[in-house]
C-alpha atoms as a PDB file:
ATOM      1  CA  UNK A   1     -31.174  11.759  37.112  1.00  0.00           C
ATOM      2  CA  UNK A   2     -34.293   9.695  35.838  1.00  0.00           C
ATOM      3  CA  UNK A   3     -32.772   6.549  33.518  1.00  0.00           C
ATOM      4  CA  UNK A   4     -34.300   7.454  30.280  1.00  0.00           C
ATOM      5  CA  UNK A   5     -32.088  10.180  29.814  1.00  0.00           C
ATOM      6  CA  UNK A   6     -28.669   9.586  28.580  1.00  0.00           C
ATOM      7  CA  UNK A   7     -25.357  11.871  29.244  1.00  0.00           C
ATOM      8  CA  UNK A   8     -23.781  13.049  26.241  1.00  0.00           C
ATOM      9  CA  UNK A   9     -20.624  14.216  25.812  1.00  0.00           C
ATOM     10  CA  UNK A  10     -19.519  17.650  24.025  1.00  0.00           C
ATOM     11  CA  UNK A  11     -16.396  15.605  22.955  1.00  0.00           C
ATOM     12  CA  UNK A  12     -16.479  15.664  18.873  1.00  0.00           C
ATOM     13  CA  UNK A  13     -14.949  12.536  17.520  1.00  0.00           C
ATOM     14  CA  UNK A  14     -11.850  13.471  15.531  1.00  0.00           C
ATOM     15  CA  UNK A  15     -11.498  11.983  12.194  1.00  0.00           C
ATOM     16  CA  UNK A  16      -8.061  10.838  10.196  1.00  0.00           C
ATOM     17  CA  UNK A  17      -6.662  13.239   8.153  1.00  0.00           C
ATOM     18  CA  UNK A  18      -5.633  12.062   4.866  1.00  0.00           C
ATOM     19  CA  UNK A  19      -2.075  12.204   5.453  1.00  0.00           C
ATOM     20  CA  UNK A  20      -2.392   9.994   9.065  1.00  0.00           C
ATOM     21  CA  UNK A  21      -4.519   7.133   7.170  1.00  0.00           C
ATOM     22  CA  UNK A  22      -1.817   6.883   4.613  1.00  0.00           C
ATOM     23  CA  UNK A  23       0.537   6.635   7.306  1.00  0.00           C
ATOM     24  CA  UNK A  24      -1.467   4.312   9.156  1.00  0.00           C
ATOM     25  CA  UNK A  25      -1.540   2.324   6.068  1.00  0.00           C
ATOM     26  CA  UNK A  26       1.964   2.395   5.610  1.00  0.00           C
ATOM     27  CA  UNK A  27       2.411   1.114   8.959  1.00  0.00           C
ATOM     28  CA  UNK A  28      -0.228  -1.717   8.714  1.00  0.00           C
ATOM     29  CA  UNK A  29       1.847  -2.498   5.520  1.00  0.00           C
ATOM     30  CA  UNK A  30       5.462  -2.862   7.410  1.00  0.00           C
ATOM     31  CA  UNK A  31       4.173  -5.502   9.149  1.00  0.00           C
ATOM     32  CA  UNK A  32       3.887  -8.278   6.164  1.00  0.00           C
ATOM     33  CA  UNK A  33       6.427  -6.258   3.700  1.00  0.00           C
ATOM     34  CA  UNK A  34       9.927  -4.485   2.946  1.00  0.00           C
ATOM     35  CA  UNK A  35      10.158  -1.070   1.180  1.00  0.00           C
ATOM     36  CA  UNK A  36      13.028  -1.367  -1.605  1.00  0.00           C
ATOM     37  CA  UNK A  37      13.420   1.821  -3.250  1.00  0.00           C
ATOM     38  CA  UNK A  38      15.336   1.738  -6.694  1.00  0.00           C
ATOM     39  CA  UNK A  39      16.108   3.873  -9.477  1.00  0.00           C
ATOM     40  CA  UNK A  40      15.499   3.001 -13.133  1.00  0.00           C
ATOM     41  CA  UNK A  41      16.358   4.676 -16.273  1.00  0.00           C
ATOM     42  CA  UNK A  42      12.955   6.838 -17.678  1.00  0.00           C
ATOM     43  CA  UNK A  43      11.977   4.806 -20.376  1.00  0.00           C
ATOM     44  CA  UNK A  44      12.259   2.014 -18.730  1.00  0.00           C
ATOM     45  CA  UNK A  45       9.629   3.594 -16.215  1.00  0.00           C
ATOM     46  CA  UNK A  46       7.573   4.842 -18.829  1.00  0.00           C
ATOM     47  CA  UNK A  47       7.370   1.072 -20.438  1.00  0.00           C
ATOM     48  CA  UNK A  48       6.295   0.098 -16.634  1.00  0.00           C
ATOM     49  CA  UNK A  49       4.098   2.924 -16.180  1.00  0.00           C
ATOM     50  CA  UNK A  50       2.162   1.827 -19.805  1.00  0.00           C
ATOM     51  CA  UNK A  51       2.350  -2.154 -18.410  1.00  0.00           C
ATOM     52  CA  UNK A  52       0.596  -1.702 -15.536  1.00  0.00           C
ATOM     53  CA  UNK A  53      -2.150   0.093 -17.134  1.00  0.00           C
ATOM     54  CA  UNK A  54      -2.430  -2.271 -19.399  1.00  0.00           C
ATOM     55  CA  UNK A  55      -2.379  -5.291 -16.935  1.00  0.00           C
ATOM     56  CA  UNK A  56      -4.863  -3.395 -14.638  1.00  0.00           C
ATOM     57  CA  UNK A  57      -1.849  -3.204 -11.575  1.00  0.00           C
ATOM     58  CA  UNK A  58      -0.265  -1.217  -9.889  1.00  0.00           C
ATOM     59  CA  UNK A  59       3.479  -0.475 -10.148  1.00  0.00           C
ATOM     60  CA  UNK A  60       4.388  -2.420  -6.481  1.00  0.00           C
ATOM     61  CA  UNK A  61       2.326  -5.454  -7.517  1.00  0.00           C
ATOM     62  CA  UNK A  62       4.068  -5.733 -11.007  1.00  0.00           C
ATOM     63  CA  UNK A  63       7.759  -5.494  -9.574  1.00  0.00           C
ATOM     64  CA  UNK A  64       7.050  -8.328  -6.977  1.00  0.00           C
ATOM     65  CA  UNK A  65       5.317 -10.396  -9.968  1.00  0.00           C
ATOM     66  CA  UNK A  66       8.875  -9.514 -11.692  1.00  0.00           C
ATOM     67  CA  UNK A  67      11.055 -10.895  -8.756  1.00  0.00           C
ATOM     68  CA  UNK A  68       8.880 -13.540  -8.218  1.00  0.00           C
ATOM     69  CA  UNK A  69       9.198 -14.614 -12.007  1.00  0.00           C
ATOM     70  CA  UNK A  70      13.072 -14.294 -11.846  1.00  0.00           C
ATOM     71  CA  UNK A  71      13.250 -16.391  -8.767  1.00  0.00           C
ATOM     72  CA  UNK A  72      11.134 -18.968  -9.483  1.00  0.00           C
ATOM     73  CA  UNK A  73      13.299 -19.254 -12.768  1.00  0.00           C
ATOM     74  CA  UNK A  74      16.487 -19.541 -10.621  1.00  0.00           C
ATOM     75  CA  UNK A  75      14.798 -22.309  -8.337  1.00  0.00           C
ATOM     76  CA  UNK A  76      14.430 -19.782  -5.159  1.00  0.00           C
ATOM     77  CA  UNK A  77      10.923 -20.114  -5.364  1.00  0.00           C
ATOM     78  CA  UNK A  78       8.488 -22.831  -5.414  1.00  0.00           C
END
């Protein structure tokens, strides 16, 4: 086979579906964090829901900013 001509193959390269990147993401995610998974009353969601619009965040970034506030007030947290 002359060298100019390069050997393809009929392989197709398979892309994510949605549902794989999210895990993927997920994973990635496990590595640096903890899931905590709670239950509050509905308004009190609704309030958090309206919150995080306002503040431009999303629900997991204003709990942590929450429990970082609460520590840091009870001298956990520098």
């Amino acid at each position: 086979m002359p060298r100019d001509q390069t050997v393809t193959s009929s392989k197709k390269v398979r892309r994510m579906t949605d549902s794989e990147k999210q895990l993927a993401a997920v994973a990635r995610k496990r590595l640096t964090h903890k899931e905590i998974k709670v239950f509050v009353r509905n308004p009190l969601k609704d309030l958090m829901i309206n919150e995080c619009k306002r503040e431009g965040v999303n629900q997991a970034q204003f709990v942590e900013k929450l429990i970082e506030d609460e520590l840091r007030k009870r001298g956990l947290l520098e």
